[in-house]
Protein backbone atom coordinates (compact mmCIF):
# COMPACT_ATOMS: atom_id res chain seq x y z
CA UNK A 1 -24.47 5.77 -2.32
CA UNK A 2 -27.07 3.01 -3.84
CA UNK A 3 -25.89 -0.56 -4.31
CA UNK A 4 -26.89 0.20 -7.73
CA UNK A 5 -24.27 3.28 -8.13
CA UNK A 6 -21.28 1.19 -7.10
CA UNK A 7 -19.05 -0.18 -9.42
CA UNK A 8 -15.63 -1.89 -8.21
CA UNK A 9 -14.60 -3.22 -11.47
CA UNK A 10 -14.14 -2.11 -15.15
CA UNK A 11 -12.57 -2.46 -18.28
CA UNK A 12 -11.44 0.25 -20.74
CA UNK A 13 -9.62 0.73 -23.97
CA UNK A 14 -6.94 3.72 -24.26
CA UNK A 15 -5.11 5.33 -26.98
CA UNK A 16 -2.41 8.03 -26.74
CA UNK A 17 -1.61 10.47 -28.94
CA UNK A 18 0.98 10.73 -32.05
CA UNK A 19 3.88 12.68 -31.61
CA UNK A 20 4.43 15.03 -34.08
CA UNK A 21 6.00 15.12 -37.28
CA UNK A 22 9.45 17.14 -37.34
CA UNK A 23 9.64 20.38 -40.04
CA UNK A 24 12.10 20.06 -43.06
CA UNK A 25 11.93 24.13 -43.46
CA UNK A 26 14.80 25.75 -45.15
CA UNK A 27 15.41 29.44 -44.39
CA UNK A 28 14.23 31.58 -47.29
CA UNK A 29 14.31 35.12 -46.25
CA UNK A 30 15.08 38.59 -48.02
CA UNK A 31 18.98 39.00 -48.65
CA UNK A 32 18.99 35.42 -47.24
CA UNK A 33 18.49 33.25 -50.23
CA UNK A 34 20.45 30.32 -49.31
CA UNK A 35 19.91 30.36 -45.25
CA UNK A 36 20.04 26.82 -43.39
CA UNK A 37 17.87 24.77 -42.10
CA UNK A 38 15.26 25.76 -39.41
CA UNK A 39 12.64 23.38 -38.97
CA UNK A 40 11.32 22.91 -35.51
CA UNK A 41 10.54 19.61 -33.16
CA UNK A 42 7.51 17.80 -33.49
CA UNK A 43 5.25 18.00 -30.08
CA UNK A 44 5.08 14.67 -28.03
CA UNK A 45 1.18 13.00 -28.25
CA UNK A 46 -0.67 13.22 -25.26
CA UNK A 47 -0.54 10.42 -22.13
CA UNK A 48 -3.08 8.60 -20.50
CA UNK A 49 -2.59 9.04 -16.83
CA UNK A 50 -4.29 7.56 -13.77
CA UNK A 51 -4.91 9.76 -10.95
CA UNK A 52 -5.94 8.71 -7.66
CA UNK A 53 -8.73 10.79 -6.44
CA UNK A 54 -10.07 10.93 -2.45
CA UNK A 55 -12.97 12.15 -2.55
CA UNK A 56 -14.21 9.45 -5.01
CA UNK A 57 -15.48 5.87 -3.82
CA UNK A 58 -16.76 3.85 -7.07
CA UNK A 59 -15.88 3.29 -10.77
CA UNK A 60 -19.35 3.74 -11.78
CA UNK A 61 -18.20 7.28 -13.70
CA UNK A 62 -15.98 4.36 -16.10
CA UNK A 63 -19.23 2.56 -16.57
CA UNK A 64 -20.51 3.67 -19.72
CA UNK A 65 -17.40 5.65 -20.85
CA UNK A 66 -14.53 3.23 -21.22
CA UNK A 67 -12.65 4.27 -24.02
CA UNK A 68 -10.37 7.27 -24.06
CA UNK A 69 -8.00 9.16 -26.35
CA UNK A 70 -5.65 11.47 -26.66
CA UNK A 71 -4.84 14.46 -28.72
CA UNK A 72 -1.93 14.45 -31.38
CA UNK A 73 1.05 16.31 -30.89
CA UNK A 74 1.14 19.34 -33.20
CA UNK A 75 3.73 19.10 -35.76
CA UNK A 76 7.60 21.20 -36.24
CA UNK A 77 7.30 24.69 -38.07
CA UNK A 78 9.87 27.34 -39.23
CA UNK A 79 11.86 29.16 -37.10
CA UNK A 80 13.24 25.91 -35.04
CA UNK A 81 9.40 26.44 -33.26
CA UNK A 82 8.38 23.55 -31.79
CA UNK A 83 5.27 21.80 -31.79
CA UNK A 84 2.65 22.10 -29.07
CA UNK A 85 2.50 18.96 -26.90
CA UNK A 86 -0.94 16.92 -27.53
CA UNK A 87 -3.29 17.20 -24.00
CA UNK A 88 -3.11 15.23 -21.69
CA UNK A 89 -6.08 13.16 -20.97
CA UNK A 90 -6.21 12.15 -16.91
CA UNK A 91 -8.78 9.64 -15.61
CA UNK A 92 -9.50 10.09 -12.20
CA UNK A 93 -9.75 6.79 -9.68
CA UNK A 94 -10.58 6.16 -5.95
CA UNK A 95 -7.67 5.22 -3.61
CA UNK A 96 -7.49 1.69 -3.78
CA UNK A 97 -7.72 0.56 -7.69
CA UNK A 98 -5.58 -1.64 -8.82
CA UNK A 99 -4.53 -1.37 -12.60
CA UNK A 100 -4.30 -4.53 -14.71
CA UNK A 101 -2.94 -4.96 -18.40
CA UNK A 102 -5.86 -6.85 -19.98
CA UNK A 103 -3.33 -7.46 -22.88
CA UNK A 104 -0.22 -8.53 -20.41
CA UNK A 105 -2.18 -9.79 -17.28
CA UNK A 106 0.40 -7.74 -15.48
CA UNK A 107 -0.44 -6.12 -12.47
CA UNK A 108 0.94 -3.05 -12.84
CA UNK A 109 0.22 -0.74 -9.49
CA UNK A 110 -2.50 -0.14 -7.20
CA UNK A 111 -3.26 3.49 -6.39
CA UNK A 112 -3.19 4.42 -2.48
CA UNK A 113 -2.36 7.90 -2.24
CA UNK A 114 -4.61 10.92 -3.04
CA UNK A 115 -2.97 12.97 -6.37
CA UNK A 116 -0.95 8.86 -6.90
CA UNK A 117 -0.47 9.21 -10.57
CA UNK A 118 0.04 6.16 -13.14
CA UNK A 119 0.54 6.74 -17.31
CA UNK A 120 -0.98 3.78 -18.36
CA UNK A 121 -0.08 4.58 -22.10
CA UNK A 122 2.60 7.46 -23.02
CA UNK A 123 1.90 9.85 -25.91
CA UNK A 124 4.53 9.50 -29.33
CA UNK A 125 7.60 10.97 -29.20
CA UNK A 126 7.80 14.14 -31.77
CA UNK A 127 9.98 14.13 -34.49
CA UNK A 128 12.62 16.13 -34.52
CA UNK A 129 13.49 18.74 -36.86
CA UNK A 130 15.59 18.96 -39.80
CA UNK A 131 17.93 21.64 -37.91
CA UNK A 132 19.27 18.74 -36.18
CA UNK A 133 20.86 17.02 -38.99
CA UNK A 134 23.26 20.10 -40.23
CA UNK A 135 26.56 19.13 -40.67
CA UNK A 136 29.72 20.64 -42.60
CA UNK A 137 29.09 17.67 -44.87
CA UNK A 138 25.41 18.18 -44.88
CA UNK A 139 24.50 22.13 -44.13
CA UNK A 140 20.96 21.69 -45.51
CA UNK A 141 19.20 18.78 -44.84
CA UNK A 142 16.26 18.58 -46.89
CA UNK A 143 14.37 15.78 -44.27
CA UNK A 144 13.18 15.43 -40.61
CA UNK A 145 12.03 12.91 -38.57
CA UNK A 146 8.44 11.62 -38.71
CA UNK A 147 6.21 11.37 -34.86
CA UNK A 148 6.52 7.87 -33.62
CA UNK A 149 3.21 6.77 -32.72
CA UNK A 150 0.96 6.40 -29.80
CA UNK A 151 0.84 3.21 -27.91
CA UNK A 152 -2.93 1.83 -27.36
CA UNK A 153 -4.00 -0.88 -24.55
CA UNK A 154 -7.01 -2.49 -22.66
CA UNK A 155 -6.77 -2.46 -18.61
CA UNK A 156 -8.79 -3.64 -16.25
CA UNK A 157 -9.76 -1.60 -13.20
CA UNK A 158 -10.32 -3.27 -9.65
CA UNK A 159 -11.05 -1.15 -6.93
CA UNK A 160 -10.96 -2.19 -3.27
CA UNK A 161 -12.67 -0.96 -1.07
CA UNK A 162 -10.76 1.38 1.56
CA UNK A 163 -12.41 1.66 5.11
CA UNK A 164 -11.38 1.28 8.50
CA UNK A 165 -13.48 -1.36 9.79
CA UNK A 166 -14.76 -4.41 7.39
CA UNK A 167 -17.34 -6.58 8.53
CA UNK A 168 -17.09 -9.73 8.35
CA UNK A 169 -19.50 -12.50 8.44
CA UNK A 170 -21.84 -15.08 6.65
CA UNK A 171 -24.83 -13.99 4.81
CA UNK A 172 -27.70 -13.08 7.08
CA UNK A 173 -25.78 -12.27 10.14
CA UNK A 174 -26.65 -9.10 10.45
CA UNK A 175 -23.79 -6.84 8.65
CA UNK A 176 -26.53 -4.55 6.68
CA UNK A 177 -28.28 -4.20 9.58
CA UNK A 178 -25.99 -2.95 11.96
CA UNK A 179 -24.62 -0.59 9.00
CA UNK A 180 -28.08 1.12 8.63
CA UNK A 181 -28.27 1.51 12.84
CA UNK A 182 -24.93 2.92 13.61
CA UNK A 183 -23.88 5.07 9.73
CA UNK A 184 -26.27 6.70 7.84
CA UNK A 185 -26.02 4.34 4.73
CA UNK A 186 -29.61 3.02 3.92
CA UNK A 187 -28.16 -1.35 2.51
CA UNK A 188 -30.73 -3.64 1.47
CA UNK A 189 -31.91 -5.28 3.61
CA UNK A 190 -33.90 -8.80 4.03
CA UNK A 191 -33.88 -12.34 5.08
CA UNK A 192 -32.35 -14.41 1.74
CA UNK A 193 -28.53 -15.09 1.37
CA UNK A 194 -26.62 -12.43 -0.46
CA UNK A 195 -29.10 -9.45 -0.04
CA UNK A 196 -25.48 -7.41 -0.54
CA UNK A 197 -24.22 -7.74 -3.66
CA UNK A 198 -22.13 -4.79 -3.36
CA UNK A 199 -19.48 -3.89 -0.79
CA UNK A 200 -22.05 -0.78 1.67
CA UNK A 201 -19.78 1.98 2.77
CA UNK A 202 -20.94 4.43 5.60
CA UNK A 203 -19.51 6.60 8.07
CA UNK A 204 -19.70 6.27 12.15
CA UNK A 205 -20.11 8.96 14.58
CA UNK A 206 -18.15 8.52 17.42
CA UNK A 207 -17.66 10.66 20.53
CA UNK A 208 -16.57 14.47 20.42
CA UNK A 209 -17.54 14.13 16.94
CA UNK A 210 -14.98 12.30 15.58
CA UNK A 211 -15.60 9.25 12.93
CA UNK A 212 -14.85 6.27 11.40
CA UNK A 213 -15.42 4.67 8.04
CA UNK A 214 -17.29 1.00 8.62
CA UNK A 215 -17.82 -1.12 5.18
CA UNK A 216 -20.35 -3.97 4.73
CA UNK A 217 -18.59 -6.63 2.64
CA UNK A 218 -20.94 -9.18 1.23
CA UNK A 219 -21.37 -12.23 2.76
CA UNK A 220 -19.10 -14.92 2.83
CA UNK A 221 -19.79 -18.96 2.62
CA UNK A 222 -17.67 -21.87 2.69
CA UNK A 223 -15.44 -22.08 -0.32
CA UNK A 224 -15.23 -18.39 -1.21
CA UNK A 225 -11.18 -18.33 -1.57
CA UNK A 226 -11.92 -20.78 -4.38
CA UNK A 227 -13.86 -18.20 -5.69
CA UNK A 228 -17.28 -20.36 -4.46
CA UNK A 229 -20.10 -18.15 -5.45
CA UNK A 230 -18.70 -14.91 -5.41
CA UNK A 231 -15.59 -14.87 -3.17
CA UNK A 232 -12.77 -13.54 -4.75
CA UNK A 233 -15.08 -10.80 -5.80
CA UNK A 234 -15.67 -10.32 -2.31
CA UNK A 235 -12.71 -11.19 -0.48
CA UNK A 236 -10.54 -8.80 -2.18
CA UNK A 237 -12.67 -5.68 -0.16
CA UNK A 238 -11.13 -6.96 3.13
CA UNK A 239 -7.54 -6.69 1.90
CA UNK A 240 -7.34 -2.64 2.39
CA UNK A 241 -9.62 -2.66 5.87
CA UNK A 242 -7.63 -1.75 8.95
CA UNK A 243 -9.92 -3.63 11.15
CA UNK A 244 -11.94 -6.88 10.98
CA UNK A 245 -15.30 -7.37 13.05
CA UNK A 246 -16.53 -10.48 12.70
CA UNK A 247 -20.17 -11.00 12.91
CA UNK A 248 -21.92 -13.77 14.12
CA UNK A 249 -25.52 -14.24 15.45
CA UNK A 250 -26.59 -15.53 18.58
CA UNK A 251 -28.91 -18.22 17.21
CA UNK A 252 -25.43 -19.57 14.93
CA UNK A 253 -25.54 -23.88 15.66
CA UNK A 254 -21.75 -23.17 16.88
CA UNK A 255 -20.27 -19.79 17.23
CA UNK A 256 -16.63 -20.77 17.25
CA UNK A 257 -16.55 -22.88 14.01
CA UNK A 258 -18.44 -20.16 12.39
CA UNK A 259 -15.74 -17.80 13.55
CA UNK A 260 -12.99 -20.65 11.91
CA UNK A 261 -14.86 -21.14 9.08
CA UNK A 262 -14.38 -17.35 8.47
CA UNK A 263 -10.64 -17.61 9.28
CA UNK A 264 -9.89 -19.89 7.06
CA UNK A 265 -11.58 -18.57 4.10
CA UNK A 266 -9.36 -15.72 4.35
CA UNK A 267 -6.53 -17.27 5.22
CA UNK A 268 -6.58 -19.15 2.20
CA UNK A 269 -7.49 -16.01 -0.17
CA UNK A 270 -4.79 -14.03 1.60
CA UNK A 271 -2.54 -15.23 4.93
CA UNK A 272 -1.40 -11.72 5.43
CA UNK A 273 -5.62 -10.82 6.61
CA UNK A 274 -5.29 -12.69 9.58
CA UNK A 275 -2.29 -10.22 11.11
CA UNK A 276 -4.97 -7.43 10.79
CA UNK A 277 -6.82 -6.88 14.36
CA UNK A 278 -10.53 -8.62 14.60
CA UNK A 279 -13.18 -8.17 16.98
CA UNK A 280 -15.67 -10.91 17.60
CA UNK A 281 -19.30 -9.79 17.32
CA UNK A 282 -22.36 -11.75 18.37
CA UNK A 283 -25.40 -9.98 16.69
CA UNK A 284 -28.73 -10.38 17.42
CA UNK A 285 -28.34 -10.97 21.39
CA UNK A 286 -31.77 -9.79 21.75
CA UNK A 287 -33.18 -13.16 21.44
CA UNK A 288 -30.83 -14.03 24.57
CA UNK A 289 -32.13 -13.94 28.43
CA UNK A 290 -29.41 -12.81 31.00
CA UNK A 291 -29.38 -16.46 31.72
CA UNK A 292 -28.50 -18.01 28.49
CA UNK A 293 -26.08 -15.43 27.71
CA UNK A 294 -24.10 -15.89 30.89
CA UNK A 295 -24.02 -19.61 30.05
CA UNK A 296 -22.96 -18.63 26.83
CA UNK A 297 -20.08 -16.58 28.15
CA UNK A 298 -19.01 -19.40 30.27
CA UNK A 299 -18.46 -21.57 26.66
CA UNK A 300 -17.00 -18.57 24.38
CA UNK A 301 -14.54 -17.23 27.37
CA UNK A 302 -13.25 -20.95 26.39
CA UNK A 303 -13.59 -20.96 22.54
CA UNK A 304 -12.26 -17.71 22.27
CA UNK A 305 -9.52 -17.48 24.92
CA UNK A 306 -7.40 -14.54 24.26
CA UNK A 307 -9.93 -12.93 21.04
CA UNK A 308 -11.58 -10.48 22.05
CA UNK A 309 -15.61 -10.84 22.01
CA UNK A 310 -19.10 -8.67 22.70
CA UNK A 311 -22.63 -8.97 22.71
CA UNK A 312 -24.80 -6.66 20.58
CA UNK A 313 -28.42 -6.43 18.76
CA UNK A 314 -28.66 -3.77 16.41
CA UNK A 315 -32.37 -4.02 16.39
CA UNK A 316 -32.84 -3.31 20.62
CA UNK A 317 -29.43 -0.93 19.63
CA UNK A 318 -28.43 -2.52 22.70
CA UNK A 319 -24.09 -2.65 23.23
CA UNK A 320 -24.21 -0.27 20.16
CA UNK A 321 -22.11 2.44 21.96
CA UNK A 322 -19.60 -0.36 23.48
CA UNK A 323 -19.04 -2.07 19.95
CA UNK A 324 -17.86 1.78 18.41
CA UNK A 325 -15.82 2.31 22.13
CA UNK A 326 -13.91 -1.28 20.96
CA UNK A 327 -13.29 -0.41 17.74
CA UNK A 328 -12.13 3.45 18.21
CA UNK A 329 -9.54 1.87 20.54
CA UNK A 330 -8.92 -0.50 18.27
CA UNK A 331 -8.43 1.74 15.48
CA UNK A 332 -6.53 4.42 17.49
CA UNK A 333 -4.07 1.58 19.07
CA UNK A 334 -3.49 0.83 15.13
CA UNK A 335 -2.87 4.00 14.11
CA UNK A 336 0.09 4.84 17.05
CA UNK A 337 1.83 1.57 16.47
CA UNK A 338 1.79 2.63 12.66
C-alpha cells in the first residue's frame, strides 16, 4: 500500500430512506360492493449501516465518495400487501474506525470486530394501513398513515491503525528503514523530519512461517499530545498496537531522555499506552565498535534497569533475527495472558 493510498480519516454525509406511505384501499370486489378496508403497510426506508470489514486497511475507498443514500420504502397496496422495505445501503470499514457525529460531536462506537455492524442513520418507519383503524364505530376508514421520514447526518470517520507491533520513535530514527528490511512494505524513505506522513503497515516473517503485523507510526517530537505538529494525528495509531518498540539511534545525545521524552508524550495523550509492553531499540549500531557499545551497555544496563533493551542496524541487518525472536515472545506472552 502507497503512503499516497492511505487514508485514516474522512467525512461523509448520509441520508436514509422514507418509509412508506400506508394504503387507504377499500374492498371493491364483485358481489362485494361494500367490503372493508384492506390497505396494506407502508415498507420501512432503507438504513445506513457500518460494517467492519478485515480484509480492508484504509478509508481511501470514502475519499471521493462521501455521500450516500438510501432507497425509499415502497408504499401500502390492496389486499393488506405490504410495502417492500427500501435497500439497505452498507458501507464497509477497516477494524479500528471510530464513528463520530459531526453534528453531535458524540463518539458513538469504534468498530473492532470483523462483520461489527453500526446504523449510523435508520430508514422511516412505513405507514401503516388503513385496515388498522376498523372499528365497530368506524368499519371503513377512509385514511392511513403517511411514512415518517428518513433521518440524514454528517460523521466523521477515524481509523486507527490495528497492528501488533507500533514503532515508536522520533523522526529520523530509523522506523521506515527497518520496516522496508524486515516486511515487504517499500516507506519513503530519506534524511528530513517527517519523511512518514502516513502510518506504513507491513507484515513480518517469522520462523516456521508464521507472522506478525509491524506498523511505522510517524514520528513523534516534543509536544505532540498537545497536538504539536501533527501528534494527535499520530498518536492515536499507537492506541490499538499490542506492542511498543521504541526506536532510538545510537548516535541520540542521550538515549534515556529520548526514551522519556517518548513516554511522556504518550502518557499525556493517553496513560493507559504505557501498560502496553515496549521494547527498547537502539538502531543504527553499525556506527558502534565492540568497544563503545560495551561501554554503552555498562550506562543503559543503568538507565534502563528492568526495560528491556537490544542493539540493531537495519542497514548491516545485523540483530535483525533477535529483534523479531523479542517481539514473537513478546507478542505470544501477550496473547496467553489475554
Amino acid at each position: 500500500m502507497t503512503e499516497g493510498n492511505f487514508t485514516d480519516y474522512v467525512k461523509i454525509h448520509v441520508t436514509s430512506g422514507k418509509g412508506g406511505a400506508g394504503s387507504a384501499h377499500l374492498r371493491r370486489e364483485k358481489y362485494i360492493p361494500q367490503g372493508g378496508p384492506d390497505g396494506g403497510d407502508g415498507g420501512r426506508g432503507g438504513h445506513i449501516i457500518l460494517r467492519a470489514n478485515h480484509n480492508m486497511w484504509t478509508l481511501h475507498h470514502l475519499k471521493f465518495k462521501r455521500h450516500f443514500k438510501a432507497s425509499e420504502g415502497l408504499n401500502g397496496s390492496k389486499q393488506t400487501s405490504t410495502g417492500a422495505d427500501g435497500e439497505d445501503v452498507y458501507i464497509d470499514v477497516p477494524l479500528g474506525t471510530l464513528v463520530i457525529n459531526t453534528d453531535t460531536n458524540e463518539r458513538m462506537k469504534e468498530l473492532l470486530e470483523d462483520g461489527e455492524e453500526l446504523i449510523i442513520a435508520k430508514g422511516g418507519m412505513g405507514g401503516r394501513g388503513n385496515n388498522h383503524f376498523k372499528s365497530s364505530t368506524n368499519q371503513t376508514p377512509r385514511y392511513a398513515q403517511p411514512g415518517t421520514p428518513g433521518e440524514e447526518g454528517n460523521f466523521t470517520l477515524e481509523m486507527k491503525v490495528l497492528a501488533d507491533v507500533g514503532l515508536v520513535g522520533f523522526p529520523n530514527a530509523g522506523k521506515s528503514t527497518l520496516l522496508s528490511v524486515i516486511t515487504a512494505a517499500k516507506p519513503k524513505i530519506a534524511n528530513y523530519e517527517f519523511t512518514t506522513l502516513k502510518p506504513n503497515l507491513g507484515i513480518v516473517e517469522y520462523r516456521d512461517h508464521r507472522t506478525f503485523v509491524m506498523a511505522d507510526i510517524p514520528g513523534i517530537i516534543e509536544g505532540a499530545a498537545e497536538g504539536k505538529g501533527l501528534g494527535h494525528y499520530f498518536l492515536r495509531h499507537i492506541e490499538r498496537n499490542s506492542s511498543l518498540l521504541f526506536l532510538i539511534p545510537a548516535d541520540a545525545d542521550d538515549i534515556r531522555k529520548q526514551y522519556d521524552i517518548l513516554l511522556d508524550e504518550l502518557k499525556r495523550y493517553n496513560p493507559e499506552l504505557l501498560d502496553k509492553d515496549k521494547l527498547v531499540a537502539i538502531s543504527k549500531s553499525d556506527m558502534l565498535d565492540e568497544e563503545l557499545k560495551a561501554e554503552m551497555k555498562v550506562e543503559l544496563d543503568k538507565d534502563f534497569k528492568g526495560i528491556p533493551y537490544m542493539f540493531f542496524s537495519s542497514v548491516a541487518q545485523t540483530g535483525l533475527m533477535e529483534l523479531k525472536d523479542k517481539l514473537w515472545s513478546m507478542l505470544n506472552e501477550k496473547s496467553v495472558t489475554d
